[in-house]
Every structure is written in C-alpha cells, then in structure tokens.
C-alpha atoms as a PDB file:
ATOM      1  CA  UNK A   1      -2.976   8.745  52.014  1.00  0.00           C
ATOM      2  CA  UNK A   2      -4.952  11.331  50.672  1.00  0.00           C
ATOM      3  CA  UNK A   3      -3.867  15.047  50.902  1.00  0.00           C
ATOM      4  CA  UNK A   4      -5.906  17.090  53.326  1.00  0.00           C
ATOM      5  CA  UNK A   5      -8.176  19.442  50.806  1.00  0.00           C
ATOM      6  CA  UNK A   6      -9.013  21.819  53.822  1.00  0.00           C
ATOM      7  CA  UNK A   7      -5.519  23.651  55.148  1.00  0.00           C
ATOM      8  CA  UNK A   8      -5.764  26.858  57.527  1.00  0.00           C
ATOM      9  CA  UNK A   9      -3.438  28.541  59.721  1.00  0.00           C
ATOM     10  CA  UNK A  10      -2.599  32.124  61.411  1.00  0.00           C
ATOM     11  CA  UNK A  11       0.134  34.155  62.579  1.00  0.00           C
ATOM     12  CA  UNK A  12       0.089  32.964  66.298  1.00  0.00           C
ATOM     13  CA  UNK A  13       0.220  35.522  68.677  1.00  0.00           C
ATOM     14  CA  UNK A  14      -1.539  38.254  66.500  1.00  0.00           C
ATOM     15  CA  UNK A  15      -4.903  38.854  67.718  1.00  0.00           C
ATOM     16  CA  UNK A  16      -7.615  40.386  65.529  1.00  0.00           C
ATOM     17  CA  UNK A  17      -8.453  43.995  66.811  1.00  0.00           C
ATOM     18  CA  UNK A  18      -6.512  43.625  69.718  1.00  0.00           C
ATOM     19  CA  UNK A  19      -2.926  43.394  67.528  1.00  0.00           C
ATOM     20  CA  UNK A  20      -3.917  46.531  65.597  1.00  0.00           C
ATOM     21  CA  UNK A  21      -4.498  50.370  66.229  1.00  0.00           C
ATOM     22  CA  UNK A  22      -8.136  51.023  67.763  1.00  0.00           C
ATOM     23  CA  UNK A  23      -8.115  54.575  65.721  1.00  0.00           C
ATOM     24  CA  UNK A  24      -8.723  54.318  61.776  1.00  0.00           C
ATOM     25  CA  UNK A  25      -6.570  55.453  58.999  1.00  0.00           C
ATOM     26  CA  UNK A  26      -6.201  59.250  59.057  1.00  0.00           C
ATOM     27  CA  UNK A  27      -5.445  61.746  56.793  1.00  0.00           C
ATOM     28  CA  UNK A  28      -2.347  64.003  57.431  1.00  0.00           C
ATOM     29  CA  UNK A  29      -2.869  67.481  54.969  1.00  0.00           C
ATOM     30  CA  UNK A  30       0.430  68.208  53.653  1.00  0.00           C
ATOM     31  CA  UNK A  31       2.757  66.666  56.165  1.00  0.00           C
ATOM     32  CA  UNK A  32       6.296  66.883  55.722  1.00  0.00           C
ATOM     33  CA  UNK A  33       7.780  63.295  55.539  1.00  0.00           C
ATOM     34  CA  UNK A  34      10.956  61.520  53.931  1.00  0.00           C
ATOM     35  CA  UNK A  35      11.368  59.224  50.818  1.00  0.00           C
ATOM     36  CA  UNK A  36      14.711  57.794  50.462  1.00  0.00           C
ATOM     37  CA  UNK A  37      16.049  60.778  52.665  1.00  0.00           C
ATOM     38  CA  UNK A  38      14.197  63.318  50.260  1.00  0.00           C
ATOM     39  CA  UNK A  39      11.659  65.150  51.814  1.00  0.00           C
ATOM     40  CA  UNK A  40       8.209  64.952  50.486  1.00  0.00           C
ATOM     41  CA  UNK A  41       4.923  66.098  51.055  1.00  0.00           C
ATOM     42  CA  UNK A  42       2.287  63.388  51.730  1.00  0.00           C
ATOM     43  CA  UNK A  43      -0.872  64.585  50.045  1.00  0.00           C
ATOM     44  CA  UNK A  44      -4.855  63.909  51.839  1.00  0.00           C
ATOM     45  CA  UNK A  45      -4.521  59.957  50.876  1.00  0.00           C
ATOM     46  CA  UNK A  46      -4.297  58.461  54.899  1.00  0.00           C
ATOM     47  CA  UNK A  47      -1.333  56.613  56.323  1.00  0.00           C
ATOM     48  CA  UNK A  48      -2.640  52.979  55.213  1.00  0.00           C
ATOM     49  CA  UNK A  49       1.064  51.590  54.565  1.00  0.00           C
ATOM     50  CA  UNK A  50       2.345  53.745  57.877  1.00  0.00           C
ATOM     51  CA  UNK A  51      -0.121  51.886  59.783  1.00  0.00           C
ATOM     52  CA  UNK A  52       0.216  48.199  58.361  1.00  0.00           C
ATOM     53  CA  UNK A  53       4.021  48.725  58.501  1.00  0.00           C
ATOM     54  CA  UNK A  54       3.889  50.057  62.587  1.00  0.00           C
ATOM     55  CA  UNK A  55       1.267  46.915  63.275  1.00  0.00           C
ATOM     56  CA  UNK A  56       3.705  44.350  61.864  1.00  0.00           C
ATOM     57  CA  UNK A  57       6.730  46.244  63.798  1.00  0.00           C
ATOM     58  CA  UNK A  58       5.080  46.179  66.936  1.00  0.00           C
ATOM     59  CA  UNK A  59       4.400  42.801  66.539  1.00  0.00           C
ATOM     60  CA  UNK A  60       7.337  41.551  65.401  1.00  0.00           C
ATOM     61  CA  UNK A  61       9.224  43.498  67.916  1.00  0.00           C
ATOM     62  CA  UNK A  62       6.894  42.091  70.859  1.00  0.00           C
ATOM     63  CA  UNK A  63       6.553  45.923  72.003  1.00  0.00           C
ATOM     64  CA  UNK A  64       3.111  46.930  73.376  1.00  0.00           C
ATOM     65  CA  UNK A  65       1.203  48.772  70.627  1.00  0.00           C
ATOM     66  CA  UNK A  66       0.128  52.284  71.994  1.00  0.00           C
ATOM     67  CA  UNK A  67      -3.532  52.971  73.621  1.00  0.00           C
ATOM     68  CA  UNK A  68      -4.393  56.111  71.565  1.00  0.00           C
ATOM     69  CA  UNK A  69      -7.668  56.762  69.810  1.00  0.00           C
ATOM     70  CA  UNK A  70      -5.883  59.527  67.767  1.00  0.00           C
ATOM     71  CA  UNK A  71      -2.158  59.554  67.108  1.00  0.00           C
ATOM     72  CA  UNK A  72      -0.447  61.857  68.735  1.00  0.00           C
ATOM     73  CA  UNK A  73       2.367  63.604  67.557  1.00  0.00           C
ATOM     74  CA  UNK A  74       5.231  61.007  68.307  1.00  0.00           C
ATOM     75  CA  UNK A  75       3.481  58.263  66.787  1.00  0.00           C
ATOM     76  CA  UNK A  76       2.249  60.300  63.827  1.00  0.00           C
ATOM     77  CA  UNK A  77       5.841  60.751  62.946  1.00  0.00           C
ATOM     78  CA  UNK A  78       6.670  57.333  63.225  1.00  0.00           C
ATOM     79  CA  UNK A  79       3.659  56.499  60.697  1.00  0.00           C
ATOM     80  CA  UNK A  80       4.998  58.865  58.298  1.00  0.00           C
ATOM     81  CA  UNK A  81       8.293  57.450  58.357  1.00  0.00           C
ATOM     82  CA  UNK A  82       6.546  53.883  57.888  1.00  0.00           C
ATOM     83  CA  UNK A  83       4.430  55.431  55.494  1.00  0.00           C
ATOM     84  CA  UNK A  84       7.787  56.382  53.569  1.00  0.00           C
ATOM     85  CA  UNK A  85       9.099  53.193  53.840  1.00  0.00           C
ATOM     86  CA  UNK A  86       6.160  51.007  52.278  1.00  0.00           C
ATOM     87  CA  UNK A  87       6.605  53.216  49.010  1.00  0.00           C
ATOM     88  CA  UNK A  88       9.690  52.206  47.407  1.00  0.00           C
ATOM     89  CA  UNK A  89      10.533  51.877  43.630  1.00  0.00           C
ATOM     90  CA  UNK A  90       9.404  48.745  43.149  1.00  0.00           C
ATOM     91  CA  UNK A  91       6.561  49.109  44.722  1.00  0.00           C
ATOM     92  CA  UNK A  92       5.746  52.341  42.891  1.00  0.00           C
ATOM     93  CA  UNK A  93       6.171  51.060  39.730  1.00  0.00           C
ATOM     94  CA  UNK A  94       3.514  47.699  40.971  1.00  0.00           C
ATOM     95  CA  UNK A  95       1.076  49.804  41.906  1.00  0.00           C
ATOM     96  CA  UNK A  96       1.568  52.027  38.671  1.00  0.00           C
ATOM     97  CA  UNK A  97       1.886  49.091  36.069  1.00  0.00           C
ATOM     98  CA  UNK A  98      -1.062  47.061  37.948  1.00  0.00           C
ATOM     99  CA  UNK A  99      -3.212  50.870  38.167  1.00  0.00           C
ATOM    100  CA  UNK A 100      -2.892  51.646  34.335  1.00  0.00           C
ATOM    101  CA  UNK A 101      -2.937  47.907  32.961  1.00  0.00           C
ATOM    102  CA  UNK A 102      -6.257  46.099  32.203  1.00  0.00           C
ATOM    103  CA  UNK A 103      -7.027  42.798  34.195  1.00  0.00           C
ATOM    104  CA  UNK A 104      -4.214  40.950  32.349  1.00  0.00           C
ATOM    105  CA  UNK A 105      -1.294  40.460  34.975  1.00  0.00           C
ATOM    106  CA  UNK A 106      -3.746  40.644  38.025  1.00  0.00           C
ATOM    107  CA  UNK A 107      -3.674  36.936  38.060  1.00  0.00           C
ATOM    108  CA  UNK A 108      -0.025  36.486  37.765  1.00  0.00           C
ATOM    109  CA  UNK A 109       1.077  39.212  40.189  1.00  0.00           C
ATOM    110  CA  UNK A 110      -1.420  37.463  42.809  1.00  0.00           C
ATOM    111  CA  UNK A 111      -0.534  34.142  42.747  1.00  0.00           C
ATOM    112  CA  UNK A 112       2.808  34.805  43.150  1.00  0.00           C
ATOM    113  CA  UNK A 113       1.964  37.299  46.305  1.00  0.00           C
ATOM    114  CA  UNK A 114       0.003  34.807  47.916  1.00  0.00           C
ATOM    115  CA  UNK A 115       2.927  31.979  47.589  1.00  0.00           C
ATOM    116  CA  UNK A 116       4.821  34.494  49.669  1.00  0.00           C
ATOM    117  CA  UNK A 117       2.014  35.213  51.780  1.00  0.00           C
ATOM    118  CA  UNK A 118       1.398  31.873  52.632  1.00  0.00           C
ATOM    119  CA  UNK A 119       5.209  31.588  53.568  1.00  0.00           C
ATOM    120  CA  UNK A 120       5.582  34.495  55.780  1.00  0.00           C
ATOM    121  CA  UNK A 121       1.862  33.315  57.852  1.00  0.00           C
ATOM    122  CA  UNK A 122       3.409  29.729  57.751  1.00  0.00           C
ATOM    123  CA  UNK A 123       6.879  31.051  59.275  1.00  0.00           C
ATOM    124  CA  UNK A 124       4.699  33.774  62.384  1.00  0.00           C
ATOM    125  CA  UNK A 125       4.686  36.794  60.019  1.00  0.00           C
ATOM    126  CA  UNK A 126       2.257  39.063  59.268  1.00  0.00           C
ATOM    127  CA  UNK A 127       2.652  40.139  55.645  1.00  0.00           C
ATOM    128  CA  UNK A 128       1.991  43.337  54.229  1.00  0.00           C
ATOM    129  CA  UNK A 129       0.159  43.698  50.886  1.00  0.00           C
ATOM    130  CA  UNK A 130       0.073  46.332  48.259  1.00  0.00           C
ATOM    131  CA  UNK A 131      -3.626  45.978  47.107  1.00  0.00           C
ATOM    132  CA  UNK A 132      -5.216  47.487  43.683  1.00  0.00           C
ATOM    133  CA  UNK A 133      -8.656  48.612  43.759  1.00  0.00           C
ATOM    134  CA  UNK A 134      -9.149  51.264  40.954  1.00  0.00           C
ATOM    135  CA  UNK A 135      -7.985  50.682  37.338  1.00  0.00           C
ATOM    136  CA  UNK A 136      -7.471  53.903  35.721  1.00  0.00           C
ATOM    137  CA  UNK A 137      -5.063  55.217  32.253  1.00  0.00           C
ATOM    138  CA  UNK A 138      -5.139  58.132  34.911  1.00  0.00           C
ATOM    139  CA  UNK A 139      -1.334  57.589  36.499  1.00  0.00           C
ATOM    140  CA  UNK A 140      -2.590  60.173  39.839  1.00  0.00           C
ATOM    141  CA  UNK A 141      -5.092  57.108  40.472  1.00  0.00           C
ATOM    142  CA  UNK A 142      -2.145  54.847  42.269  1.00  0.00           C
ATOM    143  CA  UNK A 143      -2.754  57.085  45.152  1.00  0.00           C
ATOM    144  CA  UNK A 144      -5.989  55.657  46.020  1.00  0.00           C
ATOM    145  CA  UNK A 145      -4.796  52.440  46.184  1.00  0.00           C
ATOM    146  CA  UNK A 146      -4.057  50.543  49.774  1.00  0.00           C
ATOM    147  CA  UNK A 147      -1.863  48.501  52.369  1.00  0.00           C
ATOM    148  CA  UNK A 148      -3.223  45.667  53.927  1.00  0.00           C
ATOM    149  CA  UNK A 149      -1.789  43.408  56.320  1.00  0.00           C
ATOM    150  CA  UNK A 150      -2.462  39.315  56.513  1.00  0.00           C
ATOM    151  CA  UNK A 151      -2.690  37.400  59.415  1.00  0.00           C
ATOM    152  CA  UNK A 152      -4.073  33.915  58.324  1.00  0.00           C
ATOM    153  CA  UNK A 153      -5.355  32.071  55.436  1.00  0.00           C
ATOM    154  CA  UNK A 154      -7.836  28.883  54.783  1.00  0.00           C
ATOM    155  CA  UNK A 155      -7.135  26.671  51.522  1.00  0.00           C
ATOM    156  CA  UNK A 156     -10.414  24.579  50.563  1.00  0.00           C
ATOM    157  CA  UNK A 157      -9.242  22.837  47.229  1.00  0.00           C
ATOM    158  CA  UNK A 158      -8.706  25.790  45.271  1.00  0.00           C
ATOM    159  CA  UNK A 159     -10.468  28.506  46.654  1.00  0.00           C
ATOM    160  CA  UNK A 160      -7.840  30.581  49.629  1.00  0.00           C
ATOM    161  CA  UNK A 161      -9.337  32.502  51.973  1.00  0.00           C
ATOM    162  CA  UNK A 162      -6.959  35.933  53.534  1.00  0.00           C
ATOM    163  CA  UNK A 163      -7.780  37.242  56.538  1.00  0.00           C
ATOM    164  CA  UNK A 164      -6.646  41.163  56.519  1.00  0.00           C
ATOM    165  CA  UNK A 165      -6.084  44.060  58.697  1.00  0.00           C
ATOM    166  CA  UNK A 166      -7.903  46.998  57.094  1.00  0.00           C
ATOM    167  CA  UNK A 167      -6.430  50.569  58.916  1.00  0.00           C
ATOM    168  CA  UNK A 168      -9.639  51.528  57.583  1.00  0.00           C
ATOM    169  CA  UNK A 169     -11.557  49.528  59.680  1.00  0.00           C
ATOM    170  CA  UNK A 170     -10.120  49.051  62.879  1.00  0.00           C
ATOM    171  CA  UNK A 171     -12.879  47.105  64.752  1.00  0.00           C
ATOM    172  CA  UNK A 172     -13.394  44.983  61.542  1.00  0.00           C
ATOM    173  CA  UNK A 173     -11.834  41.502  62.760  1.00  0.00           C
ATOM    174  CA  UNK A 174     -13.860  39.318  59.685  1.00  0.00           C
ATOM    175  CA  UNK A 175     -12.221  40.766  56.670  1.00  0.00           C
ATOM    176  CA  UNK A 176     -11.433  38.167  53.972  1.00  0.00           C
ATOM    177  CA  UNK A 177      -9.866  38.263  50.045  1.00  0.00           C
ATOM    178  CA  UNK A 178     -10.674  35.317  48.404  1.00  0.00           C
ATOM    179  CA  UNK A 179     -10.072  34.151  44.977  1.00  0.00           C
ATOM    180  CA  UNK A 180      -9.881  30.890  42.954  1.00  0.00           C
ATOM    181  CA  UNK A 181      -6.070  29.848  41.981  1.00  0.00           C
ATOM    182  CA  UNK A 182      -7.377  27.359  39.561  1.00  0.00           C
ATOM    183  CA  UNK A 183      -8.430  30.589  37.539  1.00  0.00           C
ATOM    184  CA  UNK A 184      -6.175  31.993  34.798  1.00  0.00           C
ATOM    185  CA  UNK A 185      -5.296  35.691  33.565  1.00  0.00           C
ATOM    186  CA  UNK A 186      -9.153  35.513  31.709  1.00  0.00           C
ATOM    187  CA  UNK A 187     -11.355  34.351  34.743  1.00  0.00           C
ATOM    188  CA  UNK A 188      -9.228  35.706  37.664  1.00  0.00           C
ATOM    189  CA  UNK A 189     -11.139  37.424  40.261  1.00  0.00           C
ATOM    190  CA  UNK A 190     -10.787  38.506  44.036  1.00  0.00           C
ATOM    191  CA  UNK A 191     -14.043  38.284  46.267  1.00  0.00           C
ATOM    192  CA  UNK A 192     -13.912  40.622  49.226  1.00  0.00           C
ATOM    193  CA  UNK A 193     -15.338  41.294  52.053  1.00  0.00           C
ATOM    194  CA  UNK A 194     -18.178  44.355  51.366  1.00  0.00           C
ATOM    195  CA  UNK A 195     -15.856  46.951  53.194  1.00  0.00           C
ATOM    196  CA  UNK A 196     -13.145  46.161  51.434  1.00  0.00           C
ATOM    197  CA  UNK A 197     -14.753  47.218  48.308  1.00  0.00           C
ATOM    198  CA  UNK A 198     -13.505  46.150  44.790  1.00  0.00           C
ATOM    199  CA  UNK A 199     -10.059  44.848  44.675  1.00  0.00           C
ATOM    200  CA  UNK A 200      -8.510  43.566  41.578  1.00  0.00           C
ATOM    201  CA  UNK A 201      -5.161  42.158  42.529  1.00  0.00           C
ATOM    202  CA  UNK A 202      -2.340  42.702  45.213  1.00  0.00           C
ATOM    203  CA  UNK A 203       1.549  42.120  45.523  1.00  0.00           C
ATOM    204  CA  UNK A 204       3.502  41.457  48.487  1.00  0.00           C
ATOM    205  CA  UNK A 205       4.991  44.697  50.097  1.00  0.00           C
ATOM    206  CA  UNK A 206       8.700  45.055  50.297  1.00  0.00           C
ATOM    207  CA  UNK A 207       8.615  44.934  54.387  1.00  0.00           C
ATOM    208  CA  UNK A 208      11.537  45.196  56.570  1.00  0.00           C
ATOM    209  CA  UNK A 209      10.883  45.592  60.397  1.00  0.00           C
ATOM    210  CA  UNK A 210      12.145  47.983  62.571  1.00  0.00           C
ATOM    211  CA  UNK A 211      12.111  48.403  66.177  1.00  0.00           C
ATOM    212  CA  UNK A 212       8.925  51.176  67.217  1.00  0.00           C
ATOM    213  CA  UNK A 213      10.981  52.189  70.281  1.00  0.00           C
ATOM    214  CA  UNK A 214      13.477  53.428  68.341  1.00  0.00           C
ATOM    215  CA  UNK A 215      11.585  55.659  66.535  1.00  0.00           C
ATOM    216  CA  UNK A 216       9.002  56.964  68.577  1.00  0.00           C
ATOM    217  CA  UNK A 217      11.303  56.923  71.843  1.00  0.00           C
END
C-alpha cells in the first residue's frame, strides 16, 4: 500500500486563541528576575519565552489560564520566572551560535527541531521553540530573537507546515512556518506567515513544566 503523502495532526485539547493569553507580549523595564538563582535584570526585550513557557504549563497542568488583558502583578512574576527558565546555557549558546553564524547550520539545527517537534505534537505536547530571525556578527542581537510555541503540523510530501503561538499576536490563530526538508544547508529556507516576519531557523526549547498554581498561588 502506498504511504499516505498528506499527514496532519494537533495537540488535542489546545485551542487556538482560546489556549493562550488574550494580552500580547509586554515589555517589563528593568525587572528584577532570577537566572539559575542569580538575580538579573531583564532588559525592554518582552516576556516571549515567559509567556510560551506559562501557555504550555497551563496546559499541561489542565489549570484554567487567567482572564487578564494585562498581567497583573502575580502573574507577571510568574512570567519572569518562566522567562528565566526558557534561557538556559544551551539555549544561550543556540541562539548565539545560530545569531552570529551565516545560513550554514540553519538547516541542520531545524530538521532536527522539527523531528522533536513532531514527537512532542504526536505524544499531546505543545513544544516550545527558540526561533532566529536576525543574523548579526553583533552578539547583543540574540536578544531580539523569540519563543514560539507549536500546536500542530501538516506534512504534504516534503513541504511541513507548523502552526505557532506568537505572544506577539495573541488573536493570530493562522500562524504557520513552513519549509522544505528535501532542502539542504545551500537551499534551506523557512516561509512564514507575514507577522511572523523573517525567520531563519529554530531549535527546540529545553522545556520542563511546572505547575502555575504553585507559583502564582
């Protein structure tokens, strides 16, 4: 029998919009937060990790995600800490290597993020992506880089389809990357959706969930 070219699923149970925060990715001006139990202060870059991190807790967790338009201060805290969390070394020194580098190990880094993505949709598990967008011999550039969450996936021969959560976007439920893997490290390149902007390559994000109640309660 011939293998099914067209393959699809999502994380069931995670609704678009309605599984995410209905505020969009804020900026917190010099707030205090903790790295590995150092403090630190997070600079004007938003809480894009924070968030992705809190949606896949609350979901994971089967807690009801708050109803505020603005985080307050409880749940700001708890985004910091998240925040914290989705910046470890290895994912500093992705985001740096991948930042500085020309295209060369976009391809490689991606098709090995998306085997894992794939397994953490196919198991009910959102899965949290470290995504590069600016390429830069400027090392201060990693900070505008982003957090993304996927929720579902379509496979059509060799083009894959990744349906996102964008904290930038909150009430953005059609937001797609979508690149070729019969490419190599010459050809490879990620199609976005327009608000997305540019991205160049992403890497899975070391997530571990925690429960939300015990952190914001």
């Amino acid at each position: 029998m011939e293998q099914d070219l067209f393959v699809s699923n999502t994380v069931d149970g995670f609704i678009p919009i309605a599984s995410w925060f209905n505020f969009p990715n804020q900026s917190f001006n010099h707030s205090i937060g903790f790295w590995h139990n150092l403090p630190i202060v997070f600079p004007s870059y938003g809480m894009c990790g924070g968030m992705v991190f809190a949606v896949a807790d609350y979901f994971e967790s089967s807690e009801c995600l708050p109803n505020e338009e603005y985080p307050g201060e409880i749940l700001g805290e708890y985004l910091k800490q998240r925040q914290a969390d989705s910046i470890n070394l290895n994912t500093a020194w992705n985001y740096l290597l991948l930042t500085l580098e020309n295209q060369y190990r976009d391809y490689s880094y991606t098709m090995e993020a998306w085997k894992m993505v794939k397994e953490d949709i196919d198991n009910n598990h959102p899965s949290p992506l470290g995504v590069i967008r600016i390429k830069s011999l400027n090392p201060f550039k990693v900070f505008n880089q982003h957090q993304l969450l996927a929720y579902g996936y379509q496979i059509n021969k060799d083009i894959v389809n990744i349906n996102v959560y964008d904290p930038n976007f909150p009430f953005s439920d059609n937001l797609i990357l979508s690149f070729n893997t019969s490419s190599n490290s010459e050809t490879f390149k990620i199609t976005s959706s327009m608000r997305l902007g540019k991205v160049y390559s992403f890497f899975k994000a070391p997530y571990e969930p925690k429960q939300p109640s015990s952190l914001t309660g």
